[in-house]
Protein backbone atom coordinates (compact mmCIF):
# COMPACT_ATOMS: atom_id res chain seq x y z
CA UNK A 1 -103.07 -5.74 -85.36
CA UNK A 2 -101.63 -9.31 -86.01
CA UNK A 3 -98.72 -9.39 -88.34
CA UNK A 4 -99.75 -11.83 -91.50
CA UNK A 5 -96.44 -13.66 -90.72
CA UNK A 6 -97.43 -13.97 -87.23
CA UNK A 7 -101.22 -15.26 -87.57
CA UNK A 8 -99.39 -17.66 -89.84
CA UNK A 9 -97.61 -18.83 -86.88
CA UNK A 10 -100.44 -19.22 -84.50
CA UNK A 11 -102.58 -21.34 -87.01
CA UNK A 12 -100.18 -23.30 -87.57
CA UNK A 13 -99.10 -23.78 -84.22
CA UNK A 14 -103.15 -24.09 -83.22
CA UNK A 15 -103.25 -27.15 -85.61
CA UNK A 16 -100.00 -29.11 -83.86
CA UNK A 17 -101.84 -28.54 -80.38
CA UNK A 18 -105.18 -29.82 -81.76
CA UNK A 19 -103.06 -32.77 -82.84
CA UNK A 20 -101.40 -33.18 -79.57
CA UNK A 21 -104.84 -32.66 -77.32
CA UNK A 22 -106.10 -36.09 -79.18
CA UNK A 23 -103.57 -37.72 -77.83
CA UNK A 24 -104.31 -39.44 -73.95
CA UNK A 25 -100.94 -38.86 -72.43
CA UNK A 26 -102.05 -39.57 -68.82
CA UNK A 27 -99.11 -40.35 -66.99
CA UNK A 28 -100.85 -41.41 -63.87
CA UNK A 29 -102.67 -44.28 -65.71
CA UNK A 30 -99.61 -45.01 -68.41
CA UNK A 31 -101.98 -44.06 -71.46
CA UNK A 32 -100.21 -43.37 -74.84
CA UNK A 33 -97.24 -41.99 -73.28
CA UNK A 34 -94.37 -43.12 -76.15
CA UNK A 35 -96.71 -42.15 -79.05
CA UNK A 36 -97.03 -38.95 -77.14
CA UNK A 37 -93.04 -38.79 -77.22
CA UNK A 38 -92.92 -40.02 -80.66
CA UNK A 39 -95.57 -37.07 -81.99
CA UNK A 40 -93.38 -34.41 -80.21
CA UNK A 41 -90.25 -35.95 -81.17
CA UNK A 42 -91.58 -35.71 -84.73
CA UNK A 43 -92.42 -31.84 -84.05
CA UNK A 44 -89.14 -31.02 -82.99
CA UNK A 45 -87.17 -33.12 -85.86
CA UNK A 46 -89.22 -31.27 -88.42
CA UNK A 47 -88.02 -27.62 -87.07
CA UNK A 48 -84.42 -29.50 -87.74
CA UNK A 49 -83.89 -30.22 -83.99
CA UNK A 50 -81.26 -33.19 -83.31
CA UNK A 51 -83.52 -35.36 -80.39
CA UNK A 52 -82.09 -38.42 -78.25
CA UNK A 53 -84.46 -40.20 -76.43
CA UNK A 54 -84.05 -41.74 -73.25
CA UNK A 55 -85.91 -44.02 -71.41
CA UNK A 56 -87.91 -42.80 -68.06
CA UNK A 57 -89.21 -44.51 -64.98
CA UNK A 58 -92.68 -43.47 -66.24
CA UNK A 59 -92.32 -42.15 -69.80
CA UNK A 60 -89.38 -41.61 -72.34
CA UNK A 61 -87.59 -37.98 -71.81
CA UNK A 62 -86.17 -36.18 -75.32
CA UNK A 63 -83.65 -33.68 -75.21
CA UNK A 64 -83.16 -31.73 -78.38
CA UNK A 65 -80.54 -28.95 -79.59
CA UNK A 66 -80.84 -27.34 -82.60
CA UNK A 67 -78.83 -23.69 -83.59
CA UNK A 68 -75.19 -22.65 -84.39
CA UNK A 69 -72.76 -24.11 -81.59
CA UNK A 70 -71.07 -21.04 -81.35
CA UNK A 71 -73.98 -19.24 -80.83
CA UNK A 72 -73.28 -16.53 -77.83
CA UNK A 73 -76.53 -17.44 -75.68
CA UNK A 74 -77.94 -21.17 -75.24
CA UNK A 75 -81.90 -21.38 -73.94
CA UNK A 76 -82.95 -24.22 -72.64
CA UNK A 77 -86.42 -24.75 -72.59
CA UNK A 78 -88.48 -27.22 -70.47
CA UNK A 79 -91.68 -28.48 -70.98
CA UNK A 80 -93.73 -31.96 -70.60
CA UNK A 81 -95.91 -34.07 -72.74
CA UNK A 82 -98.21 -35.88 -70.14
CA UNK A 83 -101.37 -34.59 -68.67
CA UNK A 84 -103.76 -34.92 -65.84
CA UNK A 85 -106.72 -37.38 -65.97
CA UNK A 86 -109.64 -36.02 -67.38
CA UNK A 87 -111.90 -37.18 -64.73
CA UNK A 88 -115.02 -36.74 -63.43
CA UNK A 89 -115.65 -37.06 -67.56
CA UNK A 90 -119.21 -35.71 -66.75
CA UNK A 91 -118.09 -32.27 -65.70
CA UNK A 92 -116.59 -31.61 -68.92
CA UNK A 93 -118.87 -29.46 -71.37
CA UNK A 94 -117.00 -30.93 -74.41
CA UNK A 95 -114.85 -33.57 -74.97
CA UNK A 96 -111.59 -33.61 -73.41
CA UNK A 97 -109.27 -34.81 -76.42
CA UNK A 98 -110.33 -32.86 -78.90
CA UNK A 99 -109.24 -29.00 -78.72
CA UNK A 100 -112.79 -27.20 -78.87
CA UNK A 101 -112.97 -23.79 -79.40
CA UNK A 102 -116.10 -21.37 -77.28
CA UNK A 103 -115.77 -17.63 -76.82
CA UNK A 104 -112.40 -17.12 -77.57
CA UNK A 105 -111.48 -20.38 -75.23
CA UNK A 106 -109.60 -23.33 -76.22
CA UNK A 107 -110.91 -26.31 -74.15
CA UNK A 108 -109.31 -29.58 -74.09
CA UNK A 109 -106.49 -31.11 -71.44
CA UNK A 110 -103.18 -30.15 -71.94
CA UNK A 111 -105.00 -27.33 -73.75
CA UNK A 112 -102.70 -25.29 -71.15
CA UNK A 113 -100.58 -27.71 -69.09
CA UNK A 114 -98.24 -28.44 -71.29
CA UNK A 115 -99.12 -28.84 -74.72
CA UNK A 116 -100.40 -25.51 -75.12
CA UNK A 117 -97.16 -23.75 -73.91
CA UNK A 118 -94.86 -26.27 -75.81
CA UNK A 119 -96.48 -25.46 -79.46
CA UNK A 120 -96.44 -21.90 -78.63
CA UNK A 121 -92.85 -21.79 -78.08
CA UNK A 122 -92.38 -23.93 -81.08
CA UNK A 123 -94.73 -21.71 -83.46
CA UNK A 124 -92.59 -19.09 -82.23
CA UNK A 125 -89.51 -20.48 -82.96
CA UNK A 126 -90.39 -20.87 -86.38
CA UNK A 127 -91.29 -17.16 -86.79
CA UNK A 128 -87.51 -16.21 -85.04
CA UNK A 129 -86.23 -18.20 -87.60
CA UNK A 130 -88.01 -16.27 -90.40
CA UNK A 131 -88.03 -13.28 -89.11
CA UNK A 132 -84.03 -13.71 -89.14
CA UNK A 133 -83.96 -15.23 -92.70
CA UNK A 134 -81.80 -18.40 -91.92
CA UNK A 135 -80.86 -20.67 -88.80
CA UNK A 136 -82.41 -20.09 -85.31
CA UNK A 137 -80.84 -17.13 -84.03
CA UNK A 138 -79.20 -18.63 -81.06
CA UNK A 139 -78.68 -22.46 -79.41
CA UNK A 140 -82.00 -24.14 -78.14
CA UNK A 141 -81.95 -26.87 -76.00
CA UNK A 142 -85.13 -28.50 -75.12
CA UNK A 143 -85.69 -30.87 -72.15
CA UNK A 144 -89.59 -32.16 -72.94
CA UNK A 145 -90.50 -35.13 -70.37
CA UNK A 146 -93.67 -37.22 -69.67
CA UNK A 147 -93.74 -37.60 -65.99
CA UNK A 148 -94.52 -34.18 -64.62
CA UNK A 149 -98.08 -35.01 -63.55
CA UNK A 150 -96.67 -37.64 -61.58
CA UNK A 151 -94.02 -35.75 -60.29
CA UNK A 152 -91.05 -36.17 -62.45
CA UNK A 153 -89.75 -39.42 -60.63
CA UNK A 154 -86.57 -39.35 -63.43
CA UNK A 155 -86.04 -36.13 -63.66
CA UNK A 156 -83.10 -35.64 -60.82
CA UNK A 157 -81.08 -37.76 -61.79
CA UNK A 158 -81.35 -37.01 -65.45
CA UNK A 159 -80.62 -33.58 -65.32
CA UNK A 160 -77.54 -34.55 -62.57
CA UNK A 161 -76.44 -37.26 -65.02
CA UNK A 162 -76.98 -35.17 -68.38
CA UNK A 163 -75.96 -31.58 -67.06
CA UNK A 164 -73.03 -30.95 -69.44
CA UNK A 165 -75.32 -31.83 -72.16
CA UNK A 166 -78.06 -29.46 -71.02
CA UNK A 167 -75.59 -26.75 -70.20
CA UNK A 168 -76.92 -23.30 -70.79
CA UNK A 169 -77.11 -19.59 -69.82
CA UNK A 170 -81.30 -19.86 -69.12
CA UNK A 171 -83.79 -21.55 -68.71
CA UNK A 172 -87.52 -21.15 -70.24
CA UNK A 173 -90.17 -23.21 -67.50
CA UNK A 174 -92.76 -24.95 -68.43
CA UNK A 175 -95.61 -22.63 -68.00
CA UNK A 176 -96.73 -19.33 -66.51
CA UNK A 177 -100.28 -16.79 -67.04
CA UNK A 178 -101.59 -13.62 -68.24
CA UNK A 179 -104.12 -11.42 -66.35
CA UNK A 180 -107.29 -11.00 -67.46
CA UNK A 181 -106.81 -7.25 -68.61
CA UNK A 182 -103.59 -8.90 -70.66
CA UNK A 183 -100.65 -8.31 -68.20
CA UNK A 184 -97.75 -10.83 -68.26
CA UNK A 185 -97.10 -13.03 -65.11
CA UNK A 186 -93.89 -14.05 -64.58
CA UNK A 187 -92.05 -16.79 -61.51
CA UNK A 188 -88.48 -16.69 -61.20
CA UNK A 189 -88.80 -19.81 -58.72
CA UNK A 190 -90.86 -22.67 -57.99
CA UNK A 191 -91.70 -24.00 -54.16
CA UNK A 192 -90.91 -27.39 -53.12
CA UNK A 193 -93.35 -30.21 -52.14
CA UNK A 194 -93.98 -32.90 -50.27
CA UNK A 195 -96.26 -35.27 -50.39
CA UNK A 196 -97.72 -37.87 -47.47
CA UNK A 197 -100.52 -39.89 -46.13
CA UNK A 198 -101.24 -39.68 -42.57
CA UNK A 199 -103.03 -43.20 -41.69
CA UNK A 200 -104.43 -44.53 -38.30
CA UNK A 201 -105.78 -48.06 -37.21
CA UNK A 202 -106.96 -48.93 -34.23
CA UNK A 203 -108.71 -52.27 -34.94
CA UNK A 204 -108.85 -54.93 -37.35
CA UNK A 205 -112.54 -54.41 -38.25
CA UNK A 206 -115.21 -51.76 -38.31
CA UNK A 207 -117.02 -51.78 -34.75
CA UNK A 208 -120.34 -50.51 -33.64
CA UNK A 209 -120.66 -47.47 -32.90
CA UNK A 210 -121.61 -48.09 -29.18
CA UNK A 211 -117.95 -49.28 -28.53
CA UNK A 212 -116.70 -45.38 -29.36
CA UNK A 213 -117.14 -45.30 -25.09
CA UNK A 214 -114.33 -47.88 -24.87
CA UNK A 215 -112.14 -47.99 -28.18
CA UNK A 216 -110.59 -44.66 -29.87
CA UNK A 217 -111.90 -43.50 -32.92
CA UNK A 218 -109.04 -43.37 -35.57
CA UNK A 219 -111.04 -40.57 -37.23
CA UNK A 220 -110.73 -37.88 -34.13
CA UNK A 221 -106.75 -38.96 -34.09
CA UNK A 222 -106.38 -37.82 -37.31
CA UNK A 223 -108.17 -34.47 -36.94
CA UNK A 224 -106.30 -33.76 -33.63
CA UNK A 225 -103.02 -34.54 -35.74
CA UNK A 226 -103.80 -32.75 -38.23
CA UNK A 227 -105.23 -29.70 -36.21
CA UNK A 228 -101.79 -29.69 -34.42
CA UNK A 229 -100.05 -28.79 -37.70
CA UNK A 230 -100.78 -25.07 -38.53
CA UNK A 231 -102.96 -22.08 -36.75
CA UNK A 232 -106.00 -20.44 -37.83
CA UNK A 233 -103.67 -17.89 -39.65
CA UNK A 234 -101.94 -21.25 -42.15
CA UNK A 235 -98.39 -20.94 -40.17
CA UNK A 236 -97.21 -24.16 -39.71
CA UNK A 237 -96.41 -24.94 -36.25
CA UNK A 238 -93.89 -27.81 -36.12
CA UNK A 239 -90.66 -27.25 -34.35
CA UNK A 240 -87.98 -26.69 -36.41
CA UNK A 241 -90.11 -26.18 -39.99
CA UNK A 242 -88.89 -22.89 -40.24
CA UNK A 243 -84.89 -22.97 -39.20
CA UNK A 244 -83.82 -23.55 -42.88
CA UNK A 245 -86.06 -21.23 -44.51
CA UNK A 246 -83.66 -18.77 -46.96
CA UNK A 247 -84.83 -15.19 -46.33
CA UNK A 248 -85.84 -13.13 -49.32
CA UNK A 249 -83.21 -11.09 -51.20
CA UNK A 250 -84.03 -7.15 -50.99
CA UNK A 251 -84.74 -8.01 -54.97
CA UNK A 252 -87.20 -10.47 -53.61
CA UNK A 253 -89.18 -8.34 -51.41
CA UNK A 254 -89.27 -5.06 -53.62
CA UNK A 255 -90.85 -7.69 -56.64
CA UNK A 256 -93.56 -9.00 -54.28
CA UNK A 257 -94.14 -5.28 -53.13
CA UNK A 258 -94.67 -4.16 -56.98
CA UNK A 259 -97.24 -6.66 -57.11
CA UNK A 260 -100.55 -5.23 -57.75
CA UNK A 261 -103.71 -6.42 -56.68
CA UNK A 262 -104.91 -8.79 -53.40
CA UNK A 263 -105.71 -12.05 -54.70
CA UNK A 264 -109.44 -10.23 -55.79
CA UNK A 265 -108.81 -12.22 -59.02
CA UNK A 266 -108.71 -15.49 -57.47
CA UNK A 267 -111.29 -14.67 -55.03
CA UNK A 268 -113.96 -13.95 -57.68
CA UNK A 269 -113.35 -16.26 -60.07
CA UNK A 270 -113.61 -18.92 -57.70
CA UNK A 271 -115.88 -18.05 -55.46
CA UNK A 272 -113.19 -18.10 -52.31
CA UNK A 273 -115.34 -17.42 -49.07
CA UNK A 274 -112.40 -18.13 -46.36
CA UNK A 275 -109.31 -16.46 -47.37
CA UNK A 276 -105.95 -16.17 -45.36
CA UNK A 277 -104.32 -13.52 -44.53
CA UNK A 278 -105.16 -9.85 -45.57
CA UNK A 279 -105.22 -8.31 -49.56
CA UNK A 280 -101.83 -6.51 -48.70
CA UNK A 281 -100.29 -9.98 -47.77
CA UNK A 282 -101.42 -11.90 -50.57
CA UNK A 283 -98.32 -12.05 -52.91
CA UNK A 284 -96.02 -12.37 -49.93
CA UNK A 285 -97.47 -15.18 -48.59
CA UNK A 286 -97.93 -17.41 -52.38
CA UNK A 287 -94.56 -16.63 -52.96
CA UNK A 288 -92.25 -16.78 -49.86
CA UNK A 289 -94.76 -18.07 -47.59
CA UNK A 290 -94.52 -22.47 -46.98
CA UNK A 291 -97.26 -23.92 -45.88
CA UNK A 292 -99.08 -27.33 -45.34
CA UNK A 293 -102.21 -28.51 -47.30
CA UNK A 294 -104.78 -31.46 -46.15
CA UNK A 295 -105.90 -33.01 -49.60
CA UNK A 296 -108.42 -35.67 -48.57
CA UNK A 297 -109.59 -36.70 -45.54
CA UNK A 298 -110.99 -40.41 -45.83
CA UNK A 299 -112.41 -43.19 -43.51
CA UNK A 300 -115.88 -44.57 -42.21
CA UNK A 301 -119.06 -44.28 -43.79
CA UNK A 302 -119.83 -41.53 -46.08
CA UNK A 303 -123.23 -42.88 -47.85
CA UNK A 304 -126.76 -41.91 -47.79
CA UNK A 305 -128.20 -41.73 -44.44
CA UNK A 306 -126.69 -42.89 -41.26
CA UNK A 307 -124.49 -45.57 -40.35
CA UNK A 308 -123.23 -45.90 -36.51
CA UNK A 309 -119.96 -47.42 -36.91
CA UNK A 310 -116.43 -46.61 -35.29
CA UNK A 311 -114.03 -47.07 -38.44
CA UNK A 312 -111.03 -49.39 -37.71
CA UNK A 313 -109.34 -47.02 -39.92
CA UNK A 314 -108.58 -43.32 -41.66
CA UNK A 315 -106.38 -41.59 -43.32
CA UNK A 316 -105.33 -38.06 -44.48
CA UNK A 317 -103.34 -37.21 -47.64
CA UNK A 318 -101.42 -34.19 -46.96
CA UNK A 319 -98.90 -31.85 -49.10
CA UNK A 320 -96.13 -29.54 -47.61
CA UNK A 321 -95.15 -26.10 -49.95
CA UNK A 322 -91.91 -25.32 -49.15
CA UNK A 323 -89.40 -22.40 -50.18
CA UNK A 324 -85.35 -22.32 -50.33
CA UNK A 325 -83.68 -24.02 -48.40
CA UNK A 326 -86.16 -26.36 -47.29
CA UNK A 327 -85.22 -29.94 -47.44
CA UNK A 328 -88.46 -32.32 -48.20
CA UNK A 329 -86.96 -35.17 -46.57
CA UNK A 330 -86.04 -32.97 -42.86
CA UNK A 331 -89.88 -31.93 -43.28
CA UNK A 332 -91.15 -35.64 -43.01
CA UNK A 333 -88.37 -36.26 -40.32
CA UNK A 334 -89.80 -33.32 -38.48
CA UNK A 335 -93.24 -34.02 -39.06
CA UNK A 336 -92.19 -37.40 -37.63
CA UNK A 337 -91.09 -36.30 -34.71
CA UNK A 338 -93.94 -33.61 -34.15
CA UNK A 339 -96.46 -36.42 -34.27
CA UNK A 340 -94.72 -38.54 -31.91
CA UNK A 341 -93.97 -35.74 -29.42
CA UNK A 342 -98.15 -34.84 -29.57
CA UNK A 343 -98.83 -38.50 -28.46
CA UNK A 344 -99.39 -39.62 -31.95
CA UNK A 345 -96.75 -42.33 -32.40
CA UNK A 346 -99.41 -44.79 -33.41
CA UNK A 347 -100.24 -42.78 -36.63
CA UNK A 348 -98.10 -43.78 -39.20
CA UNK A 349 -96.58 -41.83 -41.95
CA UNK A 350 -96.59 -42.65 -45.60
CA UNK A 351 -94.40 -40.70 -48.29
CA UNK A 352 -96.03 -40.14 -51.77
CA UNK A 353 -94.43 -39.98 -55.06
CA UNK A 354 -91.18 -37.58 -55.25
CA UNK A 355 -90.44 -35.31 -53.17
CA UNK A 356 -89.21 -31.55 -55.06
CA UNK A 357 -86.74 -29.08 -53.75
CA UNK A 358 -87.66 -25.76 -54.18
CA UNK A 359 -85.60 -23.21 -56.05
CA UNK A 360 -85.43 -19.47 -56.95
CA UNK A 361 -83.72 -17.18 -59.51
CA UNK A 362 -81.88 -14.06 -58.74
CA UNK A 363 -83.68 -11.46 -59.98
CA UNK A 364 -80.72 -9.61 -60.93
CA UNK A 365 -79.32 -12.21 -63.81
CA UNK A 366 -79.26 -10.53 -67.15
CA UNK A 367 -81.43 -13.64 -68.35
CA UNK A 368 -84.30 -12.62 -66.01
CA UNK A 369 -84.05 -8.84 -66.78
CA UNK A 370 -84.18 -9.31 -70.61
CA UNK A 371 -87.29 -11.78 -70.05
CA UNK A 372 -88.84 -9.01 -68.28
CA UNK A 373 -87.93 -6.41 -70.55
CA UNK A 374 -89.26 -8.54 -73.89
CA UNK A 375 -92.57 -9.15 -71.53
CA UNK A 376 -92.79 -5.60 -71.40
CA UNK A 377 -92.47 -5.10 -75.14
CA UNK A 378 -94.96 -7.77 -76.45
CA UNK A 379 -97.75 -7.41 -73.98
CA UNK A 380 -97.70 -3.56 -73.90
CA UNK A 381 -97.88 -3.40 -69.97
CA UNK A 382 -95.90 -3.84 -67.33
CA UNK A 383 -95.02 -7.51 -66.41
CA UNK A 384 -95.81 -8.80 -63.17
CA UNK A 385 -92.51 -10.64 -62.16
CA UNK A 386 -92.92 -13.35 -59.26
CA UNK A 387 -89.65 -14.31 -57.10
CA UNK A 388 -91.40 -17.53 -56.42
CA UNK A 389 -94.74 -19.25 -57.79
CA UNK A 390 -97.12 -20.66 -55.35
CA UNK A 391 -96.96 -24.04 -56.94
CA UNK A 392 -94.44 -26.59 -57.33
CA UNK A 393 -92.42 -28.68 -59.82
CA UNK A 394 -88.72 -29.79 -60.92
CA UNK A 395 -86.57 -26.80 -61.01
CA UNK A 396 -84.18 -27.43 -58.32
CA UNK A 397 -82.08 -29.87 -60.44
CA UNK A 398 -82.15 -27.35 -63.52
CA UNK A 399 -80.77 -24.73 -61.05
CA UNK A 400 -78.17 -26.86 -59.03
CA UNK A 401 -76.74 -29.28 -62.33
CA UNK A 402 -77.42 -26.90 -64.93
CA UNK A 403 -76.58 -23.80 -62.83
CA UNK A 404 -78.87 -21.60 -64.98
CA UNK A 405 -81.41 -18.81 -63.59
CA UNK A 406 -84.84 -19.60 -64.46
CA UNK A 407 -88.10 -17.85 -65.41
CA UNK A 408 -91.57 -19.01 -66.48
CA UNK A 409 -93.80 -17.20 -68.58
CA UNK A 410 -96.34 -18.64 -70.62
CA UNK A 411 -100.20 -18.68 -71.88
CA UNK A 412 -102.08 -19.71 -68.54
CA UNK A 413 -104.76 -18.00 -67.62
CA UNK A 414 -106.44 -17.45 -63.80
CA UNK A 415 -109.83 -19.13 -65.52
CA UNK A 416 -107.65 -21.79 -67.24
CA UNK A 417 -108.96 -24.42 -64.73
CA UNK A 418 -105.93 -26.74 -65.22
CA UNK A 419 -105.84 -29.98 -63.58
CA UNK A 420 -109.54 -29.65 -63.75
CA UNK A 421 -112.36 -30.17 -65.91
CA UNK A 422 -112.83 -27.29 -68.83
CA UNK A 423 -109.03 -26.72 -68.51
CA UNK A 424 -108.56 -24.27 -71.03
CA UNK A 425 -106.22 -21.13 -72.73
CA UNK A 426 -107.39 -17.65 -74.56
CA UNK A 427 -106.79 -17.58 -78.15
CA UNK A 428 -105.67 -14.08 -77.25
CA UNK A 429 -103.14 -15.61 -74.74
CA UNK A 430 -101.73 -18.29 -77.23
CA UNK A 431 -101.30 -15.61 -79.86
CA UNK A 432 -98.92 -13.27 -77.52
CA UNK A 433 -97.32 -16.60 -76.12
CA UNK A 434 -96.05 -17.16 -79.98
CA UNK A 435 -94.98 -13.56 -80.58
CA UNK A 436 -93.24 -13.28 -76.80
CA UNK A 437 -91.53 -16.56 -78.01
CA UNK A 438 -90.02 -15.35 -81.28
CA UNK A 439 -89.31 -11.73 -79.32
CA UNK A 440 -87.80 -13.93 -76.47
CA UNK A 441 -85.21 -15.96 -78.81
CA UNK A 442 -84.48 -12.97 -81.03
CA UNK A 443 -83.03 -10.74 -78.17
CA UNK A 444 -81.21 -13.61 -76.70
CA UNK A 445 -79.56 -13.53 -79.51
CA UNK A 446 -78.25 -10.03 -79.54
CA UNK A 447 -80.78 -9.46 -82.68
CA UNK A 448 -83.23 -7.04 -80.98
């Protein structure tokens, strides 16, 4: 049963992300990004947090401390204020900016990615702060920017430029998921990505289709290209892809063997018809596994009906997963080469937005182990602990400035279609996210 203290917590915490939700922080489109930063700012101010705002290439970053100096642990915790667009608007069974509550869902965007997470955290530093009956309990540093969804263009060189003041012994990620029968999920790395568009011309106008006996079609160039990239099995195939890839720790491999399950989750829930690989290599391959992605595949007519035309152009948006110590920019120089070496030096390459290293914990730091152990505590089950997450965003600078292990666990959910329409969190989840945060903060601090 909930504590009264900690239902206290969660309402309260409910009504800041209800607040927040109304608020159209898309990044990608520049939408009410510093009111966004003003709102959390004001959050974190009234919790007695010290914040200095700086600007962003995108959006204004805050960093906030609040806690004795002389405290013997310092969390940092990183999260981010902008969200996804909510398009295709139609899709959505309620509106997207206002938190709406079905079946024990939240709905709204940001619901989960980020908002959610942030005002868990915060409701639960509140109730660490009761429950200790004075100041916070230990040092908490807070890094909350508004350019994730667009991938963190300032963030490098912030966290390079501002690592003394973000100095810590761990750091709390953004975001992480619970299982539908209530487990904890947690990543102790992130992959890298990269980004690019793949584009062909071959003449300066659409031509009849007739003229496909004489001119190339820019169309099967790109297929071929990208068909020359990976196997049937999703290993990528250009030379060299694989020299710099770190092999796992022992750690590494005996957490991705205590994995349960085969990706059955996933499959159901989405429908999945063409899975790769077999159940037994599921977690191996979203965790250690890089791979390459084809996004969009554009060019020509794709109307009603039939039009005979040879497009003058196409293109192909593409994104590369990588793991430690993959470096984004050898991957486009390789891809680069790979192309040209196929007889594709006519298709030219175009990077998008910025590229991210990937990084991954040790599983053996003492910050990972207690945020395991506390997982285990709250949730009443054993935590599933990920050396890597299948996705991708800024860690690398937190772990090569900061030089602070990292671990994500949060109030996602496999259902929680984030990024898409209906992205949504479980009451149930948010609830537990506020408890593991006080729980989190409290043994950090030697208080447990």
């Amino acid at each position: 049963m909930t504590s009264p203290d900690l239902a206290a917590h969660i309402e309260r915490g409910l009504t800041d992300l209800r607040d927040l939700v109304k608020m159209e922080s898309v990044s990608a489109q520049g939408r009410s990004l510093p009111e966004t930063a003003a709102a959390v700012r004001a959050l974190l101010e009234a919790e007695g947090f010290a914040v200095r705002e700086y600007p962003g290439h995108v959006a204004p970053v805050l960093v906030a401390e609040a806690g004795p100096e002389d405290a013997e642990f310092t969390l940092l915790i990183y999260n981010h204020y902008d969200v996804q667009p909510e398009d295709p608007l139609e899709l959505w069974d309620s509106p997207p900016f206002a938190l709406t509550e079905r079946d024990g869902r939240l709905y709204g965007r940001g619901a989960s990615d980020d908002k959610g997470e942030f005002v868990s955290r915060l409701a639960g530093l509140r109730l660490a702060r009761e429950r200790a009956g004075g100041p916070l309990p230990l040092r908490v540093k807070w890094l909350v920017e508004g350019e994730e969804e667009v991938g963190s263009p300032s963030l490098d060189a912030f966290v390079r430029e501002h690592a003394a003041e973000l100095k810590a012994d761990g750091v709390w990620w953004e975001f992480g998921s619970v299982t539908p029968e209530g487990r904890p999920v947690l990543y102790a790395g992130l992959k890298g990505i990269v980004c690019v568009e793949l584009r062909c011309r071959v003449a300066d106008s659409d031509l009849h289709s007739s003229n496909g006996a004489v001119v190339d079609n820019p169309l099967w160039r790109l297929a071929s290209a990208v068909a020359s990239l990976r196997d049937e099995g999703g290993t990528v195939l250009i030379p060299g892809f694989h020299d710099d890839v770190r092999p796992p720790s022992d750690a590494d491999l005996a957490a991705v063997t205590a994995l349960s399950g085969g990706g059955e989750t996933l499959r159901d829930t989405y429908a999945v018809t063409r899975p790769l690989g077999t159940p037994a290599e599921y977690h191996h391959r979203l965790n250690l596994k890089p791979v390459v992605n084809v996004n969009g595949f554009h060019g020509g007519y794709g109307g009603a009906g039939s039009k005979t035309v040879l497009p003058a152009e196409g293109m192909v948006k593409l994104d590369f997963r990588l793991v430690p110590d993959q470096d984004p920019a050898r991957v486009v120089t390789l891809l680069r080469a790979h192309l040209d070496a196929q007889g594709f030096g006519d298709i030219e390459i175009v990077e998008l937005e910025t590229h991210q290293f990937p990084g991954r914990s040790d599983l053996e730091a003492p910050f990972v182990k207690t945020a395991v152990a506390v997982a285990r505590e709250v949730y009443g089950q054993e935590p599933l602990l990920n050396p890597s997450s299948g996705g991708s965003g800024p860690i690398h600078p937190f772990m090569a400035y900061v030089g602070a292990p990292v671990v994500a666990l949060g109030i996602g959910n496999v259902g929680g279609r984030v990024h898409a329409p209906n992205e949504n969190i479980l009451r149930r989840d948010f609830g537990r996210g506020v408890e593991y945060a006080a729980a989190l903060m409290t043994a950090l601090a030697g208080q447990d």
